[in-house]
PDB file of N, CA and C in Angstrom:
ATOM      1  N   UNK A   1      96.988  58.921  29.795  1.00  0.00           N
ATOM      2  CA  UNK A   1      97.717  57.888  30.514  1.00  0.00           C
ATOM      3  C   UNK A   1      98.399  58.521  31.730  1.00  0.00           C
ATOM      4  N   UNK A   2      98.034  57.499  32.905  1.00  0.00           N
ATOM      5  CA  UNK A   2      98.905  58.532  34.221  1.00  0.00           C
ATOM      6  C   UNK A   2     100.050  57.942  34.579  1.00  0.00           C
ATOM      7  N   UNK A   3     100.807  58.554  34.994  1.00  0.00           N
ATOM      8  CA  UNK A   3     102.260  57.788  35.596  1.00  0.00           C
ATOM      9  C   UNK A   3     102.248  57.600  36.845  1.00  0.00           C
ATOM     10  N   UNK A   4     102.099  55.773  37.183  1.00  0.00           N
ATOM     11  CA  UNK A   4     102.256  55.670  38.182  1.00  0.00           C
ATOM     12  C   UNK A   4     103.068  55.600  39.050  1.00  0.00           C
ATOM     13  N   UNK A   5     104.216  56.402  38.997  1.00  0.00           N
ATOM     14  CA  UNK A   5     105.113  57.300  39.869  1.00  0.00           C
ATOM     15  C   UNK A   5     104.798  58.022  40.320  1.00  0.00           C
ATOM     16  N   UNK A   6     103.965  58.833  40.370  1.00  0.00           N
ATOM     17  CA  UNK A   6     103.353  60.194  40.739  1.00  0.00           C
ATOM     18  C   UNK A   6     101.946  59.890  42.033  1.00  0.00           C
ATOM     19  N   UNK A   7     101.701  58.480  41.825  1.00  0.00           N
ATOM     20  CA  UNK A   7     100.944  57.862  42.857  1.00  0.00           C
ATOM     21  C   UNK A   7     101.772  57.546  44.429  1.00  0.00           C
ATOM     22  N   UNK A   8     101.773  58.430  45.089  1.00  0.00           N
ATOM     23  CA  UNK A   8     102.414  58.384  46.680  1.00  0.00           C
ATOM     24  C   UNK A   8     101.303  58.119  47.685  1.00  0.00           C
ATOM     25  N   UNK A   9     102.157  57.271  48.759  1.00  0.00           N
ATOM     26  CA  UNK A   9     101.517  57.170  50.008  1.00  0.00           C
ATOM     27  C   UNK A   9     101.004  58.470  50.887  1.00  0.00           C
ATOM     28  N   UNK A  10      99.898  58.214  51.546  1.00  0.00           N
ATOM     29  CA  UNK A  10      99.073  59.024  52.207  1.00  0.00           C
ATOM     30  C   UNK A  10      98.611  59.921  51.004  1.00  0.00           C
ATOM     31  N   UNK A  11      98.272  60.169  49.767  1.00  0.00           N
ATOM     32  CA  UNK A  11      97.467  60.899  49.188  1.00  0.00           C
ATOM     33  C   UNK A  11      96.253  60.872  49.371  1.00  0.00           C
ATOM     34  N   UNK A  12      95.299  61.694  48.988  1.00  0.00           N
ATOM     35  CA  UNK A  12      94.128  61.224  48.911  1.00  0.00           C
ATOM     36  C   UNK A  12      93.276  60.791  47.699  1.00  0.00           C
ATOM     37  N   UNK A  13      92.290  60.036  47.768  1.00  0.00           N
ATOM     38  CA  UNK A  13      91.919  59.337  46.310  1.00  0.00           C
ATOM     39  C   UNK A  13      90.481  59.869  46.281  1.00  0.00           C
ATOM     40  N   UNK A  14      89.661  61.078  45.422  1.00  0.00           N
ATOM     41  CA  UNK A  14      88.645  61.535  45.266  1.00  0.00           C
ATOM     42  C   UNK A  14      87.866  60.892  43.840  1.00  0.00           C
ATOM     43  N   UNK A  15      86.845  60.854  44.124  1.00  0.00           N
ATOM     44  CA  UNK A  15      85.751  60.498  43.135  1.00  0.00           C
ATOM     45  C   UNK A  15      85.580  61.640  42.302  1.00  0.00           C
ATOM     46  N   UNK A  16      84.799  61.165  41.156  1.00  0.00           N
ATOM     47  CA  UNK A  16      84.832  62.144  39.884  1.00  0.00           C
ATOM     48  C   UNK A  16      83.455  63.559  40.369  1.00  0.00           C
ATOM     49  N   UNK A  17      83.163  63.481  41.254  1.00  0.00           N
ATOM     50  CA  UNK A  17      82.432  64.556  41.604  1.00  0.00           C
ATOM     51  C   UNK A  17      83.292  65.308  42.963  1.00  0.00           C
ATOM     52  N   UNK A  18      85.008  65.263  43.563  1.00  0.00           N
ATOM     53  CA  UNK A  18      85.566  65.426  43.724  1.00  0.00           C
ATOM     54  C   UNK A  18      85.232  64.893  45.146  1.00  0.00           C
ATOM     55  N   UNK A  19      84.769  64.010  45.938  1.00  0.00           N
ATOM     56  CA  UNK A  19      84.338  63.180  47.220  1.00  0.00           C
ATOM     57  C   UNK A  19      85.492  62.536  47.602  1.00  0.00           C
ATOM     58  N   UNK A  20      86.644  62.857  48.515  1.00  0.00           N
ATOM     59  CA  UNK A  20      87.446  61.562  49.090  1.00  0.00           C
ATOM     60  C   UNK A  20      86.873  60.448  49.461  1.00  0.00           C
ATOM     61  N   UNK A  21      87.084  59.521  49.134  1.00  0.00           N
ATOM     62  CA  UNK A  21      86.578  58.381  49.751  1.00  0.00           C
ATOM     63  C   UNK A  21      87.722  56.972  50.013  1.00  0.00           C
ATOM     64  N   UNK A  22      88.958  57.464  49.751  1.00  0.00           N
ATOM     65  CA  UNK A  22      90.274  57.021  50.613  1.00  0.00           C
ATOM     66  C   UNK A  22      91.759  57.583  50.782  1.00  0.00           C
ATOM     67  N   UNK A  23      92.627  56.550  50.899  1.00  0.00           N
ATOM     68  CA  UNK A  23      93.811  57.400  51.382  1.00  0.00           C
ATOM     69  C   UNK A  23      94.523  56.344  50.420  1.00  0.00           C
ATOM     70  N   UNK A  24      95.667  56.578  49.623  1.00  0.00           N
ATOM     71  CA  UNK A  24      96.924  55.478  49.101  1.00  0.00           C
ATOM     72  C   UNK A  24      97.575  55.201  50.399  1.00  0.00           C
ATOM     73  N   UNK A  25      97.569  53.810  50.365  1.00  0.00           N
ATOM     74  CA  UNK A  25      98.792  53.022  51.573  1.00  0.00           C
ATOM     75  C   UNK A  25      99.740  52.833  50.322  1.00  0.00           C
ATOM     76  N   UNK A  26      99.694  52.345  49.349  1.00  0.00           N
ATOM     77  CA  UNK A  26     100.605  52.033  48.737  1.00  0.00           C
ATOM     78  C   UNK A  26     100.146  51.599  47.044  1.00  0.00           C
ATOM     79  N   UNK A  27     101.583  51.910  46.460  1.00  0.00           N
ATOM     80  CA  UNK A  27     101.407  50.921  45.017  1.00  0.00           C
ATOM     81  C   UNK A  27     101.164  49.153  45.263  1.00  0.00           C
ATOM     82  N   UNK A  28     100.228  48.640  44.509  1.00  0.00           N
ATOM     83  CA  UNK A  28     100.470  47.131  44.579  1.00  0.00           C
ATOM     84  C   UNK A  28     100.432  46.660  43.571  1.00  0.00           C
ATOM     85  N   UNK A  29     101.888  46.126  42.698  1.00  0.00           N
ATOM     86  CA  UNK A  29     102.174  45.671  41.360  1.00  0.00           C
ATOM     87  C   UNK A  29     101.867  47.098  40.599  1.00  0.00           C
ATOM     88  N   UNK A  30     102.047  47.652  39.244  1.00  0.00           N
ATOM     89  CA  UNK A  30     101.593  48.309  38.524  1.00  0.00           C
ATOM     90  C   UNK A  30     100.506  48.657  37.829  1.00  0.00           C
ATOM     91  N   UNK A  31      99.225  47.638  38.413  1.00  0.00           N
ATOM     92  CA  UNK A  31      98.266  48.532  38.123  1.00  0.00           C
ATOM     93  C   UNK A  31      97.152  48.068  39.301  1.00  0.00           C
ATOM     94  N   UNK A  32      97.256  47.884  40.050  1.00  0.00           N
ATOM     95  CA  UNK A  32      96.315  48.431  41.726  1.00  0.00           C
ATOM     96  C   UNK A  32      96.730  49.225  42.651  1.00  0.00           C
ATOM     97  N   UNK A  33      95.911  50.380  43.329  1.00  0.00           N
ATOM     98  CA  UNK A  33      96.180  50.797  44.514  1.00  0.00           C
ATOM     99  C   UNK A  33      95.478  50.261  45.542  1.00  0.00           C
ATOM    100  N   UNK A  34      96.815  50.092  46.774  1.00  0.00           N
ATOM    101  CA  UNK A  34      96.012  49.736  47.958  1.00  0.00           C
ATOM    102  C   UNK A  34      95.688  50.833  49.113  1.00  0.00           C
ATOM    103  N   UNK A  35      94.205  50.548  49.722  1.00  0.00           N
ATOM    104  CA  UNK A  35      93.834  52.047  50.153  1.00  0.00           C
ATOM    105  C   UNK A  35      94.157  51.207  51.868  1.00  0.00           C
ATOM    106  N   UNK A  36      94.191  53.230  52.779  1.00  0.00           N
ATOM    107  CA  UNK A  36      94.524  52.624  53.938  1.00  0.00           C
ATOM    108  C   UNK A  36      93.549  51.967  54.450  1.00  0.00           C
ATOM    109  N   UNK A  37      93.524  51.157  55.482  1.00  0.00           N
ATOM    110  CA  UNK A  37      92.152  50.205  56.651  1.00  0.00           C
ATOM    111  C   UNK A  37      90.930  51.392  56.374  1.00  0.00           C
ATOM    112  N   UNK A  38      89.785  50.681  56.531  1.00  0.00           N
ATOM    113  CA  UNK A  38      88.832  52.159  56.557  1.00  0.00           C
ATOM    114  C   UNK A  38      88.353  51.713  58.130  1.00  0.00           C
ATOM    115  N   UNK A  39      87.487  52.038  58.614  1.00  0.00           N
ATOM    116  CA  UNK A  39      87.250  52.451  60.385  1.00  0.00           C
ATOM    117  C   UNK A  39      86.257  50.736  60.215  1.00  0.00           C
ATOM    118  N   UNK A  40      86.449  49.967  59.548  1.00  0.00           N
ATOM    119  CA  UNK A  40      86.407  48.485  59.779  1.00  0.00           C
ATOM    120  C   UNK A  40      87.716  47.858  60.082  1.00  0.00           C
ATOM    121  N   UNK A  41      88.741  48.192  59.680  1.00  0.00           N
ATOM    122  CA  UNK A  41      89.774  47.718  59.672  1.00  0.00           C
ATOM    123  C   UNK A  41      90.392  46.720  58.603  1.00  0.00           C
ATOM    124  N   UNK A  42      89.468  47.629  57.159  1.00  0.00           N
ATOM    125  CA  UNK A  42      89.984  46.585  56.101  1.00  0.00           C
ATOM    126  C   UNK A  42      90.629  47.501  55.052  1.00  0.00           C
ATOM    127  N   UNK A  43      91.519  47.043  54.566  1.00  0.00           N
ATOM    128  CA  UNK A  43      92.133  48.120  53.187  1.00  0.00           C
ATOM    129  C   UNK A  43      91.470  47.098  51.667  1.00  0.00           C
ATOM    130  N   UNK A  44      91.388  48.102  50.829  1.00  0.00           N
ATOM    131  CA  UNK A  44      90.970  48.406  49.772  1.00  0.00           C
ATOM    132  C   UNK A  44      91.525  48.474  48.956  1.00  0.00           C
ATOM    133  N   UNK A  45      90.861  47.428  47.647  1.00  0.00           N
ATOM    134  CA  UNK A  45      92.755  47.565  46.202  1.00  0.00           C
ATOM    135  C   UNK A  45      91.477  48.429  45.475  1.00  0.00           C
ATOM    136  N   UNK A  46      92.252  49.088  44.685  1.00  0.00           N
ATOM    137  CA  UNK A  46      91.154  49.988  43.886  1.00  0.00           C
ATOM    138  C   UNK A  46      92.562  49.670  42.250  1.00  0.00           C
ATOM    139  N   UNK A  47      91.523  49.341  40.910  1.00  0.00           N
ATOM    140  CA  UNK A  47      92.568  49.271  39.667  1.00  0.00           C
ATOM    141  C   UNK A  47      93.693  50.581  39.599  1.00  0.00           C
ATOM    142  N   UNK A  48      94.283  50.688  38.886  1.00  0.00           N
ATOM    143  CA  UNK A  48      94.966  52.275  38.288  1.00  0.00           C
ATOM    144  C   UNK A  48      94.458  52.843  36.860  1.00  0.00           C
ATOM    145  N   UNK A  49      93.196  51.678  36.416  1.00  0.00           N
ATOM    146  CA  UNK A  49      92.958  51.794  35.329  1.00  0.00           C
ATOM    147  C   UNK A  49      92.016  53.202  35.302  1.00  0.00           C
ATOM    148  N   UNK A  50      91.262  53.262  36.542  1.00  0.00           N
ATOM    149  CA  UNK A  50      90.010  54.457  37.101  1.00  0.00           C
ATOM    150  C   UNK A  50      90.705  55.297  37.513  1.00  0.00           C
ATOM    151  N   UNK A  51      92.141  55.913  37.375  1.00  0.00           N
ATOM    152  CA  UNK A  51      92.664  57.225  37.911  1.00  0.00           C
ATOM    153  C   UNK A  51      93.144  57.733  36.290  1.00  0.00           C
ATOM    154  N   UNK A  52      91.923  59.341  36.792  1.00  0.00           N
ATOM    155  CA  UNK A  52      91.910  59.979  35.471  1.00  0.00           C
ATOM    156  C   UNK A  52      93.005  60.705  35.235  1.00  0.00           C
ATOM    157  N   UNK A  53      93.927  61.199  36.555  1.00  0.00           N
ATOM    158  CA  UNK A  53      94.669  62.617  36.845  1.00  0.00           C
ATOM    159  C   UNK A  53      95.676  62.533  38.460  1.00  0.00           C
ATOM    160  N   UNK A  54      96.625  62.948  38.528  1.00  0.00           N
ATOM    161  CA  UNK A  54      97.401  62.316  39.562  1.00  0.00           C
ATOM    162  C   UNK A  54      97.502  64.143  39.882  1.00  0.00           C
ATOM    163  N   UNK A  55      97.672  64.726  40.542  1.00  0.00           N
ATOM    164  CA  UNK A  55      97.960  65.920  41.632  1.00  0.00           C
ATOM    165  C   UNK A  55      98.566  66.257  42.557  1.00  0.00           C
ATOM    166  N   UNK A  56      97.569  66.699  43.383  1.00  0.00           N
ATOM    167  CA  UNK A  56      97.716  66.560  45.326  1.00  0.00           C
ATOM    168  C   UNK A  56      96.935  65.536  45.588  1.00  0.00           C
ATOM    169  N   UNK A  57      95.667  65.020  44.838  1.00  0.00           N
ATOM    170  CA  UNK A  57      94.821  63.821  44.544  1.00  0.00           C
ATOM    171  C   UNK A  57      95.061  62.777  43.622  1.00  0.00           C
ATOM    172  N   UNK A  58      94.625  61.766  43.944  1.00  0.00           N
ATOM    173  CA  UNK A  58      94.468  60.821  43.216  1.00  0.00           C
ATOM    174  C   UNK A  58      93.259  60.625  42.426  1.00  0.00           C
ATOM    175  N   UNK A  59      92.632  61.371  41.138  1.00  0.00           N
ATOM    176  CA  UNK A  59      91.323  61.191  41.428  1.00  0.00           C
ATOM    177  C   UNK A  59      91.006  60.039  40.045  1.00  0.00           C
ATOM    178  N   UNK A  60      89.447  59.430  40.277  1.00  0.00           N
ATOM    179  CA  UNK A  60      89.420  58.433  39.702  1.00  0.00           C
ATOM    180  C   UNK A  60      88.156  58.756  38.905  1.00  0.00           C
ATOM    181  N   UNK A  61      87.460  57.847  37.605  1.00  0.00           N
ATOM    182  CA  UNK A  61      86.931  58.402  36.660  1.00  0.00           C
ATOM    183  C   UNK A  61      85.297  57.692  37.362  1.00  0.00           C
ATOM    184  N   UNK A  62      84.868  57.385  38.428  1.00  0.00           N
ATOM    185  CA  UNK A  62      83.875  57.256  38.927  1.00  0.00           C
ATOM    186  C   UNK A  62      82.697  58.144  40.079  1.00  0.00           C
ATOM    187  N   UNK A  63      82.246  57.859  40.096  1.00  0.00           N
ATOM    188  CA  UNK A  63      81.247  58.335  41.658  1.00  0.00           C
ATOM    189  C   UNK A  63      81.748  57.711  42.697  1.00  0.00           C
ATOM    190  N   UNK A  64      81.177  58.261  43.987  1.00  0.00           N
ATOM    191  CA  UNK A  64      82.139  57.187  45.263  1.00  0.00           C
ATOM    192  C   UNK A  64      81.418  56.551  45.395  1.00  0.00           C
ATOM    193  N   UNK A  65      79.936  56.229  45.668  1.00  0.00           N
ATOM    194  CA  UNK A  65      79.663  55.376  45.618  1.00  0.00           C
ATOM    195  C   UNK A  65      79.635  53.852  44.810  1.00  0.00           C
ATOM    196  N   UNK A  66      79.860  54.672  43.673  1.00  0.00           N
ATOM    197  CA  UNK A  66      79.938  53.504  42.735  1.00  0.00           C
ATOM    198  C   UNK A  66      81.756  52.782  43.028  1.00  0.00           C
ATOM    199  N   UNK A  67      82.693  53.311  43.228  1.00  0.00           N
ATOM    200  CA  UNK A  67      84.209  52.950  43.317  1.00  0.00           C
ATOM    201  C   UNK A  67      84.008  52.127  44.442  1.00  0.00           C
ATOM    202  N   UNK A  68      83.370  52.502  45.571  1.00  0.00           N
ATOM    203  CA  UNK A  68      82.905  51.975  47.044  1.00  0.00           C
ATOM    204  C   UNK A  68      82.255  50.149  46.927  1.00  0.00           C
ATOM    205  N   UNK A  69      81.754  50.359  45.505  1.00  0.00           N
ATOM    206  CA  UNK A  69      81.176  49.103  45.487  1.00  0.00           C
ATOM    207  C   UNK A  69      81.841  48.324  44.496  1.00  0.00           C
ATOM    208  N   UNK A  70      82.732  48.873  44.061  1.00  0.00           N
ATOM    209  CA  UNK A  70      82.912  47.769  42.982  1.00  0.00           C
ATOM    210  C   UNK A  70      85.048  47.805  43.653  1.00  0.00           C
ATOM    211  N   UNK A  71      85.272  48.250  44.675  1.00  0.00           N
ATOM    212  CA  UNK A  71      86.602  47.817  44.994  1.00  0.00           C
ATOM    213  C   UNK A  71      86.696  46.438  45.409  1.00  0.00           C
ATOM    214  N   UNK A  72      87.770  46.131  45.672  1.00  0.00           N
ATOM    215  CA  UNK A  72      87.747  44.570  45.869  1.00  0.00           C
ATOM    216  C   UNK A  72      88.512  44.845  47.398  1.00  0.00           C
ATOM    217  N   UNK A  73      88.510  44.180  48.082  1.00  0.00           N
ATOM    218  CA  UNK A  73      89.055  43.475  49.438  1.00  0.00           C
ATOM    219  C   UNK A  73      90.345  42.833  49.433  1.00  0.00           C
ATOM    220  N   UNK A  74      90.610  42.134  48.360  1.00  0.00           N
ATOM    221  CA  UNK A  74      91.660  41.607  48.265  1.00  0.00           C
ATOM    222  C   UNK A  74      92.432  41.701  47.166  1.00  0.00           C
ATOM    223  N   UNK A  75      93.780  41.427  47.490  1.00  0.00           N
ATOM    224  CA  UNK A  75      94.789  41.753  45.977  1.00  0.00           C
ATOM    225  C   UNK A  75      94.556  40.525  45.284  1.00  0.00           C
ATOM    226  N   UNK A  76      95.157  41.093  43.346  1.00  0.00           N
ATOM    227  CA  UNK A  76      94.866  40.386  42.559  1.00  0.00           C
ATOM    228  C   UNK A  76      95.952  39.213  42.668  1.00  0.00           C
ATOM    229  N   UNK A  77      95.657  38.569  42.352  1.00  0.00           N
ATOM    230  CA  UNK A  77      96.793  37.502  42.606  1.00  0.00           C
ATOM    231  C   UNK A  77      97.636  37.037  41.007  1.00  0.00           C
TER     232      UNK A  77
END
């Protein structure tokens, strides 16, 4: 179980083969992170349920590609 206290802005968020593939803008509610704009100009909620280990990284229990496709666009409501 990770503590999401230990989840800070500007970290970076790596895939389970250790690939950044974003940045934390922020906590949103207690269990999504929101990632910064990517070079579209859209941010990214990713669960807290897929972060295996909190660090200097954020890293999460997937591939990037696979996290890449299954993030959502918008917060949960």
């Amino acid at each position: 179980m990770i503590n999401e206290k230990e989840i800070k802005p500007e970290m970076p968020v790596v895939c389970s083969n250790d690939g950044q593939f974003g940045i934390v803008d922020h906590l949103d509610g207690s269990d999504s992170i929101k990632l910064k704009k990517d070079t579209a100009g859209k941010h990214h909620y990713i669960p807290t349920s897929w972060v295996t280990k909190v660090d200097n990284k954020v890293h999460v229990d997937r591939p990037g590609d696979q996290a890449m496709k299954e993030w959502r666009t918008e917060p949960r409501n």
